[in-house]
N, C-alpha and C. Protein backbone atom coordinates (compact mmCIF):
# COMPACT_ATOMS: atom_id res chain seq x y z
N UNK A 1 79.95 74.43 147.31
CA UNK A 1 81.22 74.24 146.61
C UNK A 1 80.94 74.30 145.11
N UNK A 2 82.05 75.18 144.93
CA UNK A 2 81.60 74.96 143.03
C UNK A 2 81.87 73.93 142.68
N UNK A 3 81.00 73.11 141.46
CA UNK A 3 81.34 71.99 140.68
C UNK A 3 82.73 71.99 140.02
N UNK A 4 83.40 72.72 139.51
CA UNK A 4 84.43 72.86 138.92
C UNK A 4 85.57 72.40 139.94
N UNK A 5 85.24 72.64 140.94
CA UNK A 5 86.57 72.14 141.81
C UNK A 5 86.12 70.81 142.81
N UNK A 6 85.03 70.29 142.61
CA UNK A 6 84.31 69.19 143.24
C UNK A 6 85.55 68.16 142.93
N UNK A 7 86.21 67.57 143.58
CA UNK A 7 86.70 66.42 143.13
C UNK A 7 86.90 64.97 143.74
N UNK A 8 87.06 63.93 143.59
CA UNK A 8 86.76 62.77 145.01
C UNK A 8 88.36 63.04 145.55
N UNK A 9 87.92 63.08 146.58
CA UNK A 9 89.32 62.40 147.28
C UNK A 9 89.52 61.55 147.79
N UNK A 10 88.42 60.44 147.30
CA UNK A 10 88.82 58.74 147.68
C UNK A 10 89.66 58.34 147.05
N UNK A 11 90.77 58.01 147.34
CA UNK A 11 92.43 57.17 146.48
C UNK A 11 91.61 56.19 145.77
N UNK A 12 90.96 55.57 146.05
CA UNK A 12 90.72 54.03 145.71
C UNK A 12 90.34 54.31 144.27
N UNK A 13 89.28 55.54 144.14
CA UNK A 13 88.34 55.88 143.04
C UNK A 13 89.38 56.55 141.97
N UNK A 14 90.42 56.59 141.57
CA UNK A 14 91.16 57.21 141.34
C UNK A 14 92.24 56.35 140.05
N UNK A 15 92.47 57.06 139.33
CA UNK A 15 93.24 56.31 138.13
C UNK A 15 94.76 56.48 137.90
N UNK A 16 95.52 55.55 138.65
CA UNK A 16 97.37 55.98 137.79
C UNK A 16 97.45 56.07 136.52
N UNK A 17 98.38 56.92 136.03
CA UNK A 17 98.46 57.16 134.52
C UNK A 17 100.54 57.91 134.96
N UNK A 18 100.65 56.94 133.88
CA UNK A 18 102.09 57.68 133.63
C UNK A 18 102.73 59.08 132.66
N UNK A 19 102.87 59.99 133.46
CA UNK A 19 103.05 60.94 132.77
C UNK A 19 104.53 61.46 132.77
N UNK A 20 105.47 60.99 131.60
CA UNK A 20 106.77 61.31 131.77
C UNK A 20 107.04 62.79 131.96
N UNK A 21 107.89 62.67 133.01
CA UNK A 21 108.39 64.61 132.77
C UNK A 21 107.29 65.33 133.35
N UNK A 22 106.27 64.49 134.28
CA UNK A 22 104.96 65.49 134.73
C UNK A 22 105.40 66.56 135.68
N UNK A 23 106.48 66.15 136.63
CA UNK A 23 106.84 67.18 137.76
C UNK A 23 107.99 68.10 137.19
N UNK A 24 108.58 67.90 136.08
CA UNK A 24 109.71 69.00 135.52
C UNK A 24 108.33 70.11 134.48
N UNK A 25 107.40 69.42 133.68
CA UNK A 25 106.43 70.26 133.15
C UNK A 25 105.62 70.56 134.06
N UNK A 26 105.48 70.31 135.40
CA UNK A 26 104.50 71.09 136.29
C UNK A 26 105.10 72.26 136.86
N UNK A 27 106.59 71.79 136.79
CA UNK A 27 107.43 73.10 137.73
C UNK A 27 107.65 74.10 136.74
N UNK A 28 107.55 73.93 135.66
CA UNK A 28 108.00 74.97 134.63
C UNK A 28 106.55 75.37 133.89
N UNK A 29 105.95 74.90 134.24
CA UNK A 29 104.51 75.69 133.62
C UNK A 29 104.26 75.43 132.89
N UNK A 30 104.91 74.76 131.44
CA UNK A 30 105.17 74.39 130.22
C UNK A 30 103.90 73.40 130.11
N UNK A 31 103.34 73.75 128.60
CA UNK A 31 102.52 73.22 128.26
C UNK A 31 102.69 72.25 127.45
N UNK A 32 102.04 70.82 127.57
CA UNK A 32 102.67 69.25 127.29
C UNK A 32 100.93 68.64 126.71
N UNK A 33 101.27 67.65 126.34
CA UNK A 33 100.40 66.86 125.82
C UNK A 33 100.58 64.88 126.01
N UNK A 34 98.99 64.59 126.56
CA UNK A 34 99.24 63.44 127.30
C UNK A 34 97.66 62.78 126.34
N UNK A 35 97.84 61.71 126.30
CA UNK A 35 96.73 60.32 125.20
C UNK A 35 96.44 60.17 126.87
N UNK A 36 94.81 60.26 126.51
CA UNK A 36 93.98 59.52 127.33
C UNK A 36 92.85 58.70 126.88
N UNK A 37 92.52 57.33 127.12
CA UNK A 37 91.73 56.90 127.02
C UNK A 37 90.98 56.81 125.41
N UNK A 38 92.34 57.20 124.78
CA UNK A 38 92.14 57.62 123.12
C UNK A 38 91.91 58.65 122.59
N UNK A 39 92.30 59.69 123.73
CA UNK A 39 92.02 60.82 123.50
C UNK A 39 93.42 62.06 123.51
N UNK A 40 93.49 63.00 122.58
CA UNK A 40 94.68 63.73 123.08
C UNK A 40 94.55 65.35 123.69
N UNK A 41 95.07 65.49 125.06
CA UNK A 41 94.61 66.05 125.73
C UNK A 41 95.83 67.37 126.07
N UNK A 42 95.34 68.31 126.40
CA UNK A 42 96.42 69.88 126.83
C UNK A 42 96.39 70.13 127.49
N UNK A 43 97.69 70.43 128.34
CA UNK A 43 97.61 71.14 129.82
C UNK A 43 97.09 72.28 129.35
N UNK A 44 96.44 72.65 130.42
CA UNK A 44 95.81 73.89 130.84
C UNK A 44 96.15 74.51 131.91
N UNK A 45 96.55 74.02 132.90
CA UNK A 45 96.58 74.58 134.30
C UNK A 45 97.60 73.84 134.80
N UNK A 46 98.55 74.54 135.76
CA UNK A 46 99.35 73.14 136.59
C UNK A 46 98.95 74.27 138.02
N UNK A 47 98.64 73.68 139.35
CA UNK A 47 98.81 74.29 140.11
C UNK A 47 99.03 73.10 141.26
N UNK A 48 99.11 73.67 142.73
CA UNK A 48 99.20 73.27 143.93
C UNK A 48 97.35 72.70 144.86
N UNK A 49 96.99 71.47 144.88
CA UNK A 49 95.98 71.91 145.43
C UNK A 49 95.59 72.27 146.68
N UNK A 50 94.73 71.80 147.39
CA UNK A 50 94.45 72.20 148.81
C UNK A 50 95.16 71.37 149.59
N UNK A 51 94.87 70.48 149.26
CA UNK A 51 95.92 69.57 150.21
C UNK A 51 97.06 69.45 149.82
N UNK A 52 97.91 70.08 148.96
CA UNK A 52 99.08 70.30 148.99
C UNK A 52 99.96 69.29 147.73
N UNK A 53 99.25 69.40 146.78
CA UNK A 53 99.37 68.13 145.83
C UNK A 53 99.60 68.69 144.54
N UNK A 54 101.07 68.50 143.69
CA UNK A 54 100.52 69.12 142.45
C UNK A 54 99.62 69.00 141.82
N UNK A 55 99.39 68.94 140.67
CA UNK A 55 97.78 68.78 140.06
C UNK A 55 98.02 69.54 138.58
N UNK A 56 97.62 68.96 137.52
CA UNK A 56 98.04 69.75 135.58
C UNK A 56 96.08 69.70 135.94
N UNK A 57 95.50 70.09 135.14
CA UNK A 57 94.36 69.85 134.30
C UNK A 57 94.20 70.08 132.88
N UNK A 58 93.77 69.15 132.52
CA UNK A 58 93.79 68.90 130.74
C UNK A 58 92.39 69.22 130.12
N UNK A 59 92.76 69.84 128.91
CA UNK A 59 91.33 69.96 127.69
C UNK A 59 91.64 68.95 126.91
N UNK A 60 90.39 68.23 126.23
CA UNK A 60 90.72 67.73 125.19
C UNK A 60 91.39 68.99 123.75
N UNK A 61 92.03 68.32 123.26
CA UNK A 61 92.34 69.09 122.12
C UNK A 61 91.63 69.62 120.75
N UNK A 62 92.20 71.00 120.66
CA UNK A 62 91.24 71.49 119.56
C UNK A 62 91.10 70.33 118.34
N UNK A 63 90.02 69.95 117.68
CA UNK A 63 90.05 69.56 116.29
C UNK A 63 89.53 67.59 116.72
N UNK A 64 89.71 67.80 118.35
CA UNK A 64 88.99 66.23 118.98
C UNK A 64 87.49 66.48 118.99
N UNK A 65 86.81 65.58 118.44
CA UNK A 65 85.54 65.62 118.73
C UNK A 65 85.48 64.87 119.87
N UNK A 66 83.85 65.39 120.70
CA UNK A 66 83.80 64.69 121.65
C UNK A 66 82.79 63.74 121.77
N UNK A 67 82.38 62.61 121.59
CA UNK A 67 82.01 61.51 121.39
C UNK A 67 81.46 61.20 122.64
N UNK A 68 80.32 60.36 122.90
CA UNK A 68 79.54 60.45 124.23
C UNK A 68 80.62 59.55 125.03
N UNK A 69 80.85 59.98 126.20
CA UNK A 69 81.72 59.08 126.98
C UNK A 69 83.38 59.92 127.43
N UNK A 70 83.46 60.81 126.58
CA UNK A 70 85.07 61.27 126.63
C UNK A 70 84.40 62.73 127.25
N UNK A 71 85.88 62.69 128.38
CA UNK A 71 85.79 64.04 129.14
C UNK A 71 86.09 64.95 128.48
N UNK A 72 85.71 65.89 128.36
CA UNK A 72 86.13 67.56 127.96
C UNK A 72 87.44 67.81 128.35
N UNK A 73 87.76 67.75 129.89
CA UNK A 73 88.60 68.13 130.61
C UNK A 73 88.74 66.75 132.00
N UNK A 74 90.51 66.85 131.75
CA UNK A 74 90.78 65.73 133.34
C UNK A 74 91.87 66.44 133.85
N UNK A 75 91.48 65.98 135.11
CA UNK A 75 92.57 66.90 136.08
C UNK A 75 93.33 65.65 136.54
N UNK A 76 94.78 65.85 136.89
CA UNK A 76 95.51 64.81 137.41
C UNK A 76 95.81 65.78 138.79
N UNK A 77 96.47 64.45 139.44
CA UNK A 77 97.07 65.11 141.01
C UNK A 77 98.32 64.38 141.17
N UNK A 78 99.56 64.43 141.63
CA UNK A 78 100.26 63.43 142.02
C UNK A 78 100.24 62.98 143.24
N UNK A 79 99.87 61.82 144.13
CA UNK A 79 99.75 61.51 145.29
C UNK A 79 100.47 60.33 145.51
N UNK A 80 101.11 60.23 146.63
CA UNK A 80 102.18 58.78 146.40
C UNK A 80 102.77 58.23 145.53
N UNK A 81 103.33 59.88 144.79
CA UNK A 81 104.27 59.50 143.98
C UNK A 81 104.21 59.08 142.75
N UNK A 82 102.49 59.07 142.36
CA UNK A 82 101.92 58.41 141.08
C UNK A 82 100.99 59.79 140.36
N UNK A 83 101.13 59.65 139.76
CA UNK A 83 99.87 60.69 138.95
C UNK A 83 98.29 60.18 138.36
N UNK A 84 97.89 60.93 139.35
CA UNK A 84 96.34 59.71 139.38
C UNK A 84 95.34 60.95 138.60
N UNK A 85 94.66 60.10 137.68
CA UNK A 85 93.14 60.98 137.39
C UNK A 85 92.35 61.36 138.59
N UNK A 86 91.79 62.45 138.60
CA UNK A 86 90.92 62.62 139.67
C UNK A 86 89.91 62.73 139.25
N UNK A 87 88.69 62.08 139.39
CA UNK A 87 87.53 62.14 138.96
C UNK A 87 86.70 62.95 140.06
N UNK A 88 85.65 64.11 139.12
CA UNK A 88 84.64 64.82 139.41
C UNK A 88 83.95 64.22 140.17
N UNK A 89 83.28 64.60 141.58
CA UNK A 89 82.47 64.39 142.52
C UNK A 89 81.09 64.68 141.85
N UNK A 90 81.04 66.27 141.05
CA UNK A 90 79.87 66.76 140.32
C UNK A 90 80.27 66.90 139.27
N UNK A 91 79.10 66.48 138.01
CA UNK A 91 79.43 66.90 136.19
C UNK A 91 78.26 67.68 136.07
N UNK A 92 78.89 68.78 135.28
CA UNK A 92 77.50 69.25 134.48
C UNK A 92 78.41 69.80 133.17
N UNK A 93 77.22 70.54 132.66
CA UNK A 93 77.52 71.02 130.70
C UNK A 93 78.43 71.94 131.55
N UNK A 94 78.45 72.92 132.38
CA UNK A 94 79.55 74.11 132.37
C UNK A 94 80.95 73.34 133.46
N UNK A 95 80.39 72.41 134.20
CA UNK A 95 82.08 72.14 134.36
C UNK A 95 82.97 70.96 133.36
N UNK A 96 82.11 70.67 132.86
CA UNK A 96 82.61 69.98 131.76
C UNK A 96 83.14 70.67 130.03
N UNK A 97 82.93 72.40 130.07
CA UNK A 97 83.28 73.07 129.18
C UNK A 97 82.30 73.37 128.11
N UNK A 98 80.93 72.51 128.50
CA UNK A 98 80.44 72.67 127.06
C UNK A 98 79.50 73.50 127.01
């Protein structure tokens, strides 16, 4: 499996985050901007995943440095109705962008 699409699918491991307007900017493709963790981040992608889940994935933004600890890139999913971080199963320098 490529690293890039490695992702947990343990719920438990998993972060809610409120993202207003996530399913009207997922349906329209439209590119939005969401603060994470002190960080400000760009859709990049909205798609459908395997299991049938929307899903945005975010870059950090041009002109953010990245500071040891802050992701490059986070993918959200919506699952029960919540929009959860999905954290990487595998990291490395190329799925992490750098």
């Amino acid at each position: 499996m490529h690293s890039s699409l490695a992702y947990s699918l343990a719920p438990d491991k998993e972060l809610a985050i409120n993202i207003p307007k996530a399913n009207l900017y997922h349906d329209t493709k439209e590119s939005f901007s969401i603060r994470f963790n002190g960080y400000d981040y760009k859709a990049i992608k909205h798609y459908i995943s395997a299991t049938g889940n929307k899903c945005i994935r975010f870059s950090l933004q041009d002109g953010e440095t990245t500071p040891s600890g802050a992701q490059r890139k986070v993918t959200t999913c919506q699952r029960d109705g919540q929009w959860r971080v999905i954290s990487p199963l595998v990291a490395s320098a190329t799925a992490q962008g750098e």
